[in-house]
N, C-alpha and C. Protein backbone atom coordinates (compact mmCIF):
# COMPACT_ATOMS: atom_id res chain seq x y z
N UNK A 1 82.17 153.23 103.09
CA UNK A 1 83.46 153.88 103.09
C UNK A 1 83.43 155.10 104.01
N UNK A 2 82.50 155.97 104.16
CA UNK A 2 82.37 157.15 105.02
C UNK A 2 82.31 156.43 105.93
N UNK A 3 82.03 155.46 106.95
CA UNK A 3 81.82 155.40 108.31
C UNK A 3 83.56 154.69 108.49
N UNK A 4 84.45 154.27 107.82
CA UNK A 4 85.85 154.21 107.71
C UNK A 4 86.46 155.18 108.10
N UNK A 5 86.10 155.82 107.48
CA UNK A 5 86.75 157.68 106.98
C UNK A 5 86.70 158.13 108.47
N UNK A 6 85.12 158.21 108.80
CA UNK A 6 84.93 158.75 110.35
C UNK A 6 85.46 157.99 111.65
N UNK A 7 86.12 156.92 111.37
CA UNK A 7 86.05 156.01 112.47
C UNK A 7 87.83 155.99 112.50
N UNK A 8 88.76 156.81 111.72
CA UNK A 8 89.87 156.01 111.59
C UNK A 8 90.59 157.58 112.02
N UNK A 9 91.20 157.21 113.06
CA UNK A 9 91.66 158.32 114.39
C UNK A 9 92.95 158.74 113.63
N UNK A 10 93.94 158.05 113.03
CA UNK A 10 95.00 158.52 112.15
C UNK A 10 94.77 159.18 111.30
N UNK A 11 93.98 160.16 110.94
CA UNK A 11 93.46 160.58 109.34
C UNK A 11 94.42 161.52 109.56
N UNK A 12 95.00 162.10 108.10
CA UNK A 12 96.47 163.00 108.49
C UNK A 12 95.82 164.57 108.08
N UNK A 13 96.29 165.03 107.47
CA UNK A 13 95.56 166.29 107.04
C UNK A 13 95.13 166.53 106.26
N UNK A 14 94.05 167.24 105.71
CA UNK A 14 93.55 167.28 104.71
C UNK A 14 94.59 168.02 103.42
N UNK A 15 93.73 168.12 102.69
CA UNK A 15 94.28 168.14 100.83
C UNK A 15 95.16 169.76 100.95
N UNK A 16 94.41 170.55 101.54
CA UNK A 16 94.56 171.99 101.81
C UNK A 16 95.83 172.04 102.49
N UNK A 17 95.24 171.76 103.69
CA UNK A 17 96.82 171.91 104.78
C UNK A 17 97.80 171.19 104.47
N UNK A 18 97.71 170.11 103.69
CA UNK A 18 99.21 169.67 102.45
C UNK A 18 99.71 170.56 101.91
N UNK A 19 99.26 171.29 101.07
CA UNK A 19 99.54 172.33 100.03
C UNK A 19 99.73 173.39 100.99
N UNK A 20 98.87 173.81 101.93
CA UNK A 20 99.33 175.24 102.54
C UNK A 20 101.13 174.67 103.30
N UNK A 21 101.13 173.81 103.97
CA UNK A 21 102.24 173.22 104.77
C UNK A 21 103.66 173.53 103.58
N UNK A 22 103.26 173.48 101.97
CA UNK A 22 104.69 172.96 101.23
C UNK A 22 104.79 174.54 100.85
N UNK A 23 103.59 175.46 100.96
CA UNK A 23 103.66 176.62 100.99
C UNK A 23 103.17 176.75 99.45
N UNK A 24 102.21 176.34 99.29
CA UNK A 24 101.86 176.35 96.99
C UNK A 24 99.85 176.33 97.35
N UNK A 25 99.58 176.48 98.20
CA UNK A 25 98.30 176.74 98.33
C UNK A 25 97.49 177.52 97.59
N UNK A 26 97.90 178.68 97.64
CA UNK A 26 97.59 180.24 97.00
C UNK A 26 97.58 180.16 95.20
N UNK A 27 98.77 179.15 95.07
CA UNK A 27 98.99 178.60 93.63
C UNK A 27 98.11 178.61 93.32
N UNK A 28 97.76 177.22 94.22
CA UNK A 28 96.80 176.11 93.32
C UNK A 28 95.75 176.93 93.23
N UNK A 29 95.27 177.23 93.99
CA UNK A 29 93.84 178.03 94.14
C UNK A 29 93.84 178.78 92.83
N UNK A 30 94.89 179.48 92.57
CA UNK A 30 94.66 180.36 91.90
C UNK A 30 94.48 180.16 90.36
N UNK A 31 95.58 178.88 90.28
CA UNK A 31 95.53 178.01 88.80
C UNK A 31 94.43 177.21 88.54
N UNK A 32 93.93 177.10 89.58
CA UNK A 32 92.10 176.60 89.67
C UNK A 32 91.03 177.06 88.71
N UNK A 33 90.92 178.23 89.60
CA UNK A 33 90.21 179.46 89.12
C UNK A 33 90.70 179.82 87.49
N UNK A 34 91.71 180.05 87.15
CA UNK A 34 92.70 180.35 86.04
C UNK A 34 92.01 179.13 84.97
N UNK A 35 92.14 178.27 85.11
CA UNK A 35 91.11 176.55 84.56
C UNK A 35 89.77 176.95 84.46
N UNK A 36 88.98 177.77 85.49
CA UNK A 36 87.82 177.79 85.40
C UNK A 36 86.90 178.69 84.53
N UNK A 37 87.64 179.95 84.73
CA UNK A 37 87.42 181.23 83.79
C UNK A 37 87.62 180.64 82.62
N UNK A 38 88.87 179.81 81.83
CA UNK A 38 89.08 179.88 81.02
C UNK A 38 88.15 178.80 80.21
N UNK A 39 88.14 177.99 81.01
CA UNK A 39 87.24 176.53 80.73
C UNK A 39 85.57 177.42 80.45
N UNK A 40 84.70 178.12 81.01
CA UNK A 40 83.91 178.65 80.74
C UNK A 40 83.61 179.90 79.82
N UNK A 41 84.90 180.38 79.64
CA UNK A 41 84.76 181.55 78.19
C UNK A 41 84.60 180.76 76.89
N UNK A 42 85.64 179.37 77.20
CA UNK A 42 85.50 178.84 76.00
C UNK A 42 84.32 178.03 75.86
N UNK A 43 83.72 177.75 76.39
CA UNK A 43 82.38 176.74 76.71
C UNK A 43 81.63 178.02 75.40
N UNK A 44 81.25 178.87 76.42
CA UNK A 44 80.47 180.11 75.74
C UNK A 44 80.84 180.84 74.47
N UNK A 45 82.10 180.63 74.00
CA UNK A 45 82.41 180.86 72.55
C UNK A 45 82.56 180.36 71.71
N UNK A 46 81.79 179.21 72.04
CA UNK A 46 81.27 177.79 71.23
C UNK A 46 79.97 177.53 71.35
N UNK A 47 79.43 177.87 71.77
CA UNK A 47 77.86 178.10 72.25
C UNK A 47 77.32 179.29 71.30
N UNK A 48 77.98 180.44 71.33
CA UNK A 48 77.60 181.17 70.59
C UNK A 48 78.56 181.24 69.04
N UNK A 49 79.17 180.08 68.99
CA UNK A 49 79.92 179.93 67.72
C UNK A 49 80.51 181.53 66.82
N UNK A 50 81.55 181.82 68.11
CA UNK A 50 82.94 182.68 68.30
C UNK A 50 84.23 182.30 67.94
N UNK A 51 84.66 182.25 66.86
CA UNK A 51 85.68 181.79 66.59
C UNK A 51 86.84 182.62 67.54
N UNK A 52 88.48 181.92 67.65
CA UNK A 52 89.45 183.04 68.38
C UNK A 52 89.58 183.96 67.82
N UNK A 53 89.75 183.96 66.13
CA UNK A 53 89.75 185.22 65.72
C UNK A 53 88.73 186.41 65.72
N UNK A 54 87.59 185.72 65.78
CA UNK A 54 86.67 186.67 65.93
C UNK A 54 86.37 187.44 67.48
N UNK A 55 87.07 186.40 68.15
CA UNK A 55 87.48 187.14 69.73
C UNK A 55 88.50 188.18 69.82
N UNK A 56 89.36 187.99 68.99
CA UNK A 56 90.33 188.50 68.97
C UNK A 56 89.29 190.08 68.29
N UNK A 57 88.89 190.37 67.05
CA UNK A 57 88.51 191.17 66.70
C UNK A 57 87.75 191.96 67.60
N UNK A 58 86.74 191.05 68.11
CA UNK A 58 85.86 191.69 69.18
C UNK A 58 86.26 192.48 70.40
N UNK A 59 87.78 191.95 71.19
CA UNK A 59 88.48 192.32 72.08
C UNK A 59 89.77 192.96 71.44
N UNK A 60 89.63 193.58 70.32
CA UNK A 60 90.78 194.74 69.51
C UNK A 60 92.13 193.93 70.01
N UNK A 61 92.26 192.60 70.09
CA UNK A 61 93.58 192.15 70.30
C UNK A 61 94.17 190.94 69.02
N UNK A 62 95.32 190.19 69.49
CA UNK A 62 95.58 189.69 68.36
C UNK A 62 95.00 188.45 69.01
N UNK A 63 94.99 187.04 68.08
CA UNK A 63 94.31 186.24 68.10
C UNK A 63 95.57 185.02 69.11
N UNK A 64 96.89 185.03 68.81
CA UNK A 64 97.94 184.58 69.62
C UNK A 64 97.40 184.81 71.39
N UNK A 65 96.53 186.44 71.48
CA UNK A 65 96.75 186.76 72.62
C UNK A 65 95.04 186.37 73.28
N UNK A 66 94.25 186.12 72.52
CA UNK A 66 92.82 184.91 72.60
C UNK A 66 93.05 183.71 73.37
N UNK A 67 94.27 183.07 72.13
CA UNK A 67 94.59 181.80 72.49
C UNK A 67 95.29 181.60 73.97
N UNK A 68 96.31 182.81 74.12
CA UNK A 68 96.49 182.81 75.98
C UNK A 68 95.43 182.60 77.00
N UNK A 69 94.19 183.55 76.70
CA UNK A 69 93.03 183.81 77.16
C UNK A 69 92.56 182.42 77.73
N UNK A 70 92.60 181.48 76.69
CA UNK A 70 91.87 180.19 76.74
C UNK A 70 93.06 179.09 77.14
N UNK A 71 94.31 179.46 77.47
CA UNK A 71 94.98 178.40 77.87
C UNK A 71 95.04 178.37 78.99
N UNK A 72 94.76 177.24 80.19
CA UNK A 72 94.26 176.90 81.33
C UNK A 72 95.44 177.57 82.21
N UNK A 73 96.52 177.29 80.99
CA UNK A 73 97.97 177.17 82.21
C UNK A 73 98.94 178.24 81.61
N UNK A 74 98.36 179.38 81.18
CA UNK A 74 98.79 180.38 81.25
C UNK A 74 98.26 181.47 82.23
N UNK A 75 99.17 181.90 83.01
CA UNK A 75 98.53 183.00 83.96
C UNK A 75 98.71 184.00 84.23
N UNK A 76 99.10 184.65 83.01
CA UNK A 76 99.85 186.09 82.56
C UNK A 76 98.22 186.70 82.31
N UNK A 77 97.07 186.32 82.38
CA UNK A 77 95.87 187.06 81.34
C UNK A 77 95.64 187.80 83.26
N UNK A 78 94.96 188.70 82.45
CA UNK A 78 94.53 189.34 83.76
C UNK A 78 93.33 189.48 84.01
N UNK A 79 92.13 189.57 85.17
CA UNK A 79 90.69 189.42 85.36
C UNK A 79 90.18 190.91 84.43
N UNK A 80 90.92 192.03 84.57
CA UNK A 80 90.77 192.68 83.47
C UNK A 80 90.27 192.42 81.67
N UNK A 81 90.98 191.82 81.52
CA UNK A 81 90.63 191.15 80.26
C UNK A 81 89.69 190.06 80.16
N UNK A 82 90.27 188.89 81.35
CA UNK A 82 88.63 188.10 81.43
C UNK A 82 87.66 188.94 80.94
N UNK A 83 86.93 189.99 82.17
CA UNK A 83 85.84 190.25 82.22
C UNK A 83 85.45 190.68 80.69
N UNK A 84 86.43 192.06 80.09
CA UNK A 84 86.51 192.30 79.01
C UNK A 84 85.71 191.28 77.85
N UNK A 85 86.42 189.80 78.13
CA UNK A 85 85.76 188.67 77.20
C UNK A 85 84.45 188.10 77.68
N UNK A 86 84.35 188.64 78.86
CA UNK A 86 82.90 187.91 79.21
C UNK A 86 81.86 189.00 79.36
N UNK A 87 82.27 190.06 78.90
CA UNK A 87 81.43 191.31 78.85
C UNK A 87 80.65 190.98 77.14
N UNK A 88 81.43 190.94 76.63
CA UNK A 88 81.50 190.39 75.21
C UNK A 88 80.51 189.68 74.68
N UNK A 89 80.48 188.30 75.69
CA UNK A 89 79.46 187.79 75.54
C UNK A 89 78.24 187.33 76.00
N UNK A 90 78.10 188.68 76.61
CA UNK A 90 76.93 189.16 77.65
C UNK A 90 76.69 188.21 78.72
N UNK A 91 78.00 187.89 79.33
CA UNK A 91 78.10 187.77 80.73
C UNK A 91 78.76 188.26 81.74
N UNK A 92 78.95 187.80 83.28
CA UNK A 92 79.90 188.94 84.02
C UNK A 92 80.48 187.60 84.64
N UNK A 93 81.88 188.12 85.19
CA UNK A 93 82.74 186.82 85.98
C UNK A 93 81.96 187.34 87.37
N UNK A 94 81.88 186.38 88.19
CA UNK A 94 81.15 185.89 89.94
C UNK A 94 82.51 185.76 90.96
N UNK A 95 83.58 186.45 91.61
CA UNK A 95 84.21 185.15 92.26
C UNK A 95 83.62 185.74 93.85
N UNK A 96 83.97 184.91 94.43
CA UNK A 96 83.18 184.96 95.68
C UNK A 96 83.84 184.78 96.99
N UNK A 97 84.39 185.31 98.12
CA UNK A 97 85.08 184.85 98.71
C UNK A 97 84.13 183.75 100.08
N UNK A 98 84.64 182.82 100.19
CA UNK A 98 83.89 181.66 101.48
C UNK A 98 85.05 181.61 102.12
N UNK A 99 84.65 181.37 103.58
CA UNK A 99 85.11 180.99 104.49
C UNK A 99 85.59 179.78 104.62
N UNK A 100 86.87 179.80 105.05
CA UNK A 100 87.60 178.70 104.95
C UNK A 100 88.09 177.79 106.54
N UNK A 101 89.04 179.28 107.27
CA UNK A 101 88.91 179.05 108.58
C UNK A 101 88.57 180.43 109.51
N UNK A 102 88.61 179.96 110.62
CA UNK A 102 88.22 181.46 111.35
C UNK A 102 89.41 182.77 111.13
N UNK A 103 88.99 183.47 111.83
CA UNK A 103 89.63 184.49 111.49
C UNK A 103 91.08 184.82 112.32
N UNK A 104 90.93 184.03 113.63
CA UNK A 104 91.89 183.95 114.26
C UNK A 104 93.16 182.74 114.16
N UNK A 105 92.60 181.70 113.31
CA UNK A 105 93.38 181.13 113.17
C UNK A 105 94.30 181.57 112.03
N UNK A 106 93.77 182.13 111.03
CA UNK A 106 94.72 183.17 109.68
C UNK A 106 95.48 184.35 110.40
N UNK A 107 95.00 184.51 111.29
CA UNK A 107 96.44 185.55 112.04
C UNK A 107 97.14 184.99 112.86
N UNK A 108 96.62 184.09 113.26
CA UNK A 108 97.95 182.85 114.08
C UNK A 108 99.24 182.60 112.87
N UNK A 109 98.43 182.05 112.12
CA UNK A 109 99.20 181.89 110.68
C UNK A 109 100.35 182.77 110.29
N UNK A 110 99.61 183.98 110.31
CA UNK A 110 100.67 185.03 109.70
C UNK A 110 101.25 185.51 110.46
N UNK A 111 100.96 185.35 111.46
CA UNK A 111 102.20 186.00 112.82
C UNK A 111 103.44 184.95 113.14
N UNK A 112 103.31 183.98 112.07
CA UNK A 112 104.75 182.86 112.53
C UNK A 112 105.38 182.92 111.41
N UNK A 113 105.14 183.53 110.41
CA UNK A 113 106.14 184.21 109.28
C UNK A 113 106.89 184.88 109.51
């Protein structure tokens, strides 16, 4: 299947430049990440068998506002509070920025706005 992939001159654009093109790029990315934090606090407060309420206690909040914490597709929580919950349980959030494209092509970009 990869030597298809490489051999087939029509390939249209990738997954990215779809999403950047409809203008929801930044979204996704971000509701990604938003999935990921949340997907891994809860991993770890089951690991260390943390109930929400007892998150809630631990992070002086109410337990309604836990359950935001841990919903993938809420994106009102802020990295503030992440960390807060992952301080908690003696870890730290990582995000990292990588290179995506050069640097001149992101100001090509923004100069046609």
């Amino acid at each position: 299947m990869g030597d298809l992939m490489k051999n087939n001159k029509h390939r249209g654009p990738s997954f990215d430049e779809f999403l950047e093109e409809d203008g929801i790029l930044e979204e996704v990315n971000a509701a990604a990440l938003k999935k990921i934090i949340a997907y891994h606090l809860k991993l770890h407060m089951e690991k260390y068998g943390i109930t929400q309420t007892e998150m809630a206690k631990l992070l002086k909040t109410s337990r309604p506002a836990v359950k935001r914490l841990l919903d993938p597709n809420n994106y009102s929580v802020t990295l503030l509070t992440f960390n807060r919950a992952a301080s908690l349980l003696g870890k730290k959030i990582n995000i990292n920025f990588v290179d995506t494209d050069d640097l001149d092509q992101a100001r090509h970009t923004k100069s046609k706005k």
